[in-house]
N, C-alpha and C. Protein backbone atom coordinates (compact mmCIF):
# COMPACT_ATOMS: atom_id res chain seq x y z
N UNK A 1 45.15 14.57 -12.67
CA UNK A 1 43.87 13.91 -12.49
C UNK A 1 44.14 12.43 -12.22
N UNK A 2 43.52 11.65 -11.06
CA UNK A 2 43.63 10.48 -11.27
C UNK A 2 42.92 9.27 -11.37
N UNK A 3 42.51 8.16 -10.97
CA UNK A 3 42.17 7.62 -11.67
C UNK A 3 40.44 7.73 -11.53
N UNK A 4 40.40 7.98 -10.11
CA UNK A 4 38.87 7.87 -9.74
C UNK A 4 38.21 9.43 -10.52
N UNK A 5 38.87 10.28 -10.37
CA UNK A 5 38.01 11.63 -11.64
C UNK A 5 37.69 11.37 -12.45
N UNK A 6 38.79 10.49 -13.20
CA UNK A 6 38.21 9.95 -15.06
C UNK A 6 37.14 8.81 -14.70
N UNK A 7 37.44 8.12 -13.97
CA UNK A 7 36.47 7.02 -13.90
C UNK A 7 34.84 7.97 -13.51
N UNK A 8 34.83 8.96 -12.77
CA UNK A 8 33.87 9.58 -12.18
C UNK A 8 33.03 10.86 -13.08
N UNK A 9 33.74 10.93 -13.92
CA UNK A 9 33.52 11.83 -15.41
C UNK A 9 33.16 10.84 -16.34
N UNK A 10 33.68 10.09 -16.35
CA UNK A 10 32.77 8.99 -17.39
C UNK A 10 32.03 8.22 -16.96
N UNK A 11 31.86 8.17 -15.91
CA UNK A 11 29.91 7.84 -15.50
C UNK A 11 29.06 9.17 -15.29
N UNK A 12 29.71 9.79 -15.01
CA UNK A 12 28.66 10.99 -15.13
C UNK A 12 28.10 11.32 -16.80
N UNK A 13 29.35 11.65 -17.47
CA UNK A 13 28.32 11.58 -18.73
C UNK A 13 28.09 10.48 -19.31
N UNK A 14 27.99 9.26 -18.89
CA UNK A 14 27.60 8.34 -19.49
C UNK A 14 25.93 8.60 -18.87
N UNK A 15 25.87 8.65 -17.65
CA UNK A 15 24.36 9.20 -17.11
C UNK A 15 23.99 10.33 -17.73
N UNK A 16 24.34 11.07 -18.05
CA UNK A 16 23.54 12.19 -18.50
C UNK A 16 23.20 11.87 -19.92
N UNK A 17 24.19 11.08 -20.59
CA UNK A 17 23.42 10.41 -21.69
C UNK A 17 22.28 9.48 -21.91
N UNK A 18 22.33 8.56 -20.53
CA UNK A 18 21.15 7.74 -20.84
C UNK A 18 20.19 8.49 -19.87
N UNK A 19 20.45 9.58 -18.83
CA UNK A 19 18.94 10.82 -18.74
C UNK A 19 18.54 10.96 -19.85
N UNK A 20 18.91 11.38 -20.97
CA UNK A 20 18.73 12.77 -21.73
C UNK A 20 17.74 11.38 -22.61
N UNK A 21 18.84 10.43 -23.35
CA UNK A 21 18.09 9.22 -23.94
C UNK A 21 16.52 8.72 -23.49
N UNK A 22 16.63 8.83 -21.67
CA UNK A 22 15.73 8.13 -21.55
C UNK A 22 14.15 9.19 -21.67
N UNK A 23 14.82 10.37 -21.19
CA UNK A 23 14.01 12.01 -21.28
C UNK A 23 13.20 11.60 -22.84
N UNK A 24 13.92 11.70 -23.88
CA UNK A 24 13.58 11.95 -25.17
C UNK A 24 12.65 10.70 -25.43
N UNK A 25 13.08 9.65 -24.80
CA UNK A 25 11.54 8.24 -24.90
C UNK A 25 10.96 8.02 -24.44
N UNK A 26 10.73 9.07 -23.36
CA UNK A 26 9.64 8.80 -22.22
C UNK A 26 9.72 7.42 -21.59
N UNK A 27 11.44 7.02 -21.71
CA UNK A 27 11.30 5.92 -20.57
C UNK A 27 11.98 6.74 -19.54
N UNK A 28 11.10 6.07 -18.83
CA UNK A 28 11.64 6.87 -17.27
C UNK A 28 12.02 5.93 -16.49
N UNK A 29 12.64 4.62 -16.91
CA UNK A 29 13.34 4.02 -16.13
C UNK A 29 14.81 3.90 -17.05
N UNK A 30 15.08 4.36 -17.91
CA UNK A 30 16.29 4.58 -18.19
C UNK A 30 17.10 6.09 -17.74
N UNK A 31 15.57 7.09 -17.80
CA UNK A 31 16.19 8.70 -17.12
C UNK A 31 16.41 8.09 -15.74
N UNK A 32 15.63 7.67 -14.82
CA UNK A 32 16.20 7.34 -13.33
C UNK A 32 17.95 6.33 -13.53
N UNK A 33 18.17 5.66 -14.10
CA UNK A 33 19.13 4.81 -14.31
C UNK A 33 19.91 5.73 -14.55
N UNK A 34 20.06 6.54 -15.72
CA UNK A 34 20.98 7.40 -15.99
C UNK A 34 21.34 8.80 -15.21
N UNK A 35 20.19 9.18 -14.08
CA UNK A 35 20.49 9.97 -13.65
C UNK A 35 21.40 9.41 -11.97
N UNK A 36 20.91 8.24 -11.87
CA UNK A 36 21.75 7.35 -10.72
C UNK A 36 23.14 7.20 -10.78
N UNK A 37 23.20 7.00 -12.09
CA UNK A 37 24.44 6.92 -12.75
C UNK A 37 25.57 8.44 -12.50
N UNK A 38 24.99 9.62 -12.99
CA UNK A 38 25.51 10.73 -13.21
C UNK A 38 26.01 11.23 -11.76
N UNK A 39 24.91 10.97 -10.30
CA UNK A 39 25.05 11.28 -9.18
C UNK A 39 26.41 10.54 -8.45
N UNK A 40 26.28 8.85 -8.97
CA UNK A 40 27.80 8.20 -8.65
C UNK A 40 28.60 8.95 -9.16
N UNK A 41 28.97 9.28 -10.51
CA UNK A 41 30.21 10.03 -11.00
C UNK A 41 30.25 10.90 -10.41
N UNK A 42 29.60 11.52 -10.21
CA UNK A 42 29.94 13.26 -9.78
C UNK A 42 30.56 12.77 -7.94
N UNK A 43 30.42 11.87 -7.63
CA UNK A 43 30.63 11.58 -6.07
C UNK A 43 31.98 11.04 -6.60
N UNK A 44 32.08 10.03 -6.71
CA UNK A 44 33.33 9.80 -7.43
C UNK A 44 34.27 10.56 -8.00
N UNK A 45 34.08 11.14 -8.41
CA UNK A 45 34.83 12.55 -8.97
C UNK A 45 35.20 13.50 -7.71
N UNK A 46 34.58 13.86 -7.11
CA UNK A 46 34.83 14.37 -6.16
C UNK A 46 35.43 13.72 -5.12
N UNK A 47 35.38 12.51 -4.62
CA UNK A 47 36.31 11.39 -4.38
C UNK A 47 38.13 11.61 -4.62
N UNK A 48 37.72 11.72 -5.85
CA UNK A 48 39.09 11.13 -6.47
C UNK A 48 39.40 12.61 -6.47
N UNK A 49 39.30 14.15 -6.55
CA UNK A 49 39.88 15.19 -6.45
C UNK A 49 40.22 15.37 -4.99
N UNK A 50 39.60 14.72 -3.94
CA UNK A 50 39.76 15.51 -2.70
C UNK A 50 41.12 14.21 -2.38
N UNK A 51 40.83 13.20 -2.61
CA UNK A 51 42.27 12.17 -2.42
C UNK A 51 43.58 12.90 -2.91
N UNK A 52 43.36 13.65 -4.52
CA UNK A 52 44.15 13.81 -4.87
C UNK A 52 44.81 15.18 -4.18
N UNK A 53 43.92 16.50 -3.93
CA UNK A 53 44.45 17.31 -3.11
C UNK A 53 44.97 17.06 -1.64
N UNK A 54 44.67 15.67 -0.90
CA UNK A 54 45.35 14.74 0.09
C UNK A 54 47.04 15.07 -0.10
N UNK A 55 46.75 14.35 -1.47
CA UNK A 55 48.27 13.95 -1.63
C UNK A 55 49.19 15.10 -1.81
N UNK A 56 49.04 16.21 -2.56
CA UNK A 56 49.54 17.13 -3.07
C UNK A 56 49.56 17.87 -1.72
N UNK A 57 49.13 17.68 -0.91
CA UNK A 57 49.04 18.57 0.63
C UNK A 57 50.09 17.56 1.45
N UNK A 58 50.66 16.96 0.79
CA UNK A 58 51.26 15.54 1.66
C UNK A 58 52.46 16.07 0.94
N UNK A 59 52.71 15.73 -0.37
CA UNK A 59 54.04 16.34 -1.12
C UNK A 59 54.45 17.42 -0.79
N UNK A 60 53.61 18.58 -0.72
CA UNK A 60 54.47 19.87 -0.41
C UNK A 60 55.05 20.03 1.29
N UNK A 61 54.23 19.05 1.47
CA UNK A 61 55.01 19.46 3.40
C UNK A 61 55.72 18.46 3.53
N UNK A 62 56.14 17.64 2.72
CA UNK A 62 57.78 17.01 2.53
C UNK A 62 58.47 17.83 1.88
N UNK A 63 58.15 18.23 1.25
CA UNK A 63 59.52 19.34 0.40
C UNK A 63 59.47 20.59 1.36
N UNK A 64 58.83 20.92 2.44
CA UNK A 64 58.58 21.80 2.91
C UNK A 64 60.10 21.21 4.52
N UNK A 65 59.61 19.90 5.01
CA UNK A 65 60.33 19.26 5.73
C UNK A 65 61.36 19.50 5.04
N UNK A 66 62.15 18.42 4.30
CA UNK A 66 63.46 18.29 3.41
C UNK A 66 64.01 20.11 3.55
N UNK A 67 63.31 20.61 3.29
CA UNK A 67 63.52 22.33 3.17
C UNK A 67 64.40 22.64 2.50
């Protein structure tokens, strides 16, 4: 995992915490905040997995070269 997944998992549930927070107080400008929040991570996250399957598609067709 690298760095942008963790970073992208911990805004996501950091958003789904201040959804859920803002859900339970009927502020609805902390559920929009937190759900803004959750949509970056999850992009981010997905970011940082598809970079990382980049690379790992990059490593094996050097060891594949090298042979």
């Amino acid at each position: 995992m690298n760095r942008d997944e963790l970073q992208g998992k911990k805004e996501n549930v950091k958003g789904r915490i201040k959804e859920a927070v803002g859900a339970l107080t009927g502020n609805k400008d902390l559920e929009s905040e937190g759900a803004n929040e959750r949509a970056e991570g999850v992009a981010q996250e997905q970011i940082g997995r598809a970079s990382r399957k980049v690379g790992e598609a990059i490593e094996n067709l050097g060891r594949k070269i090298k042979g």
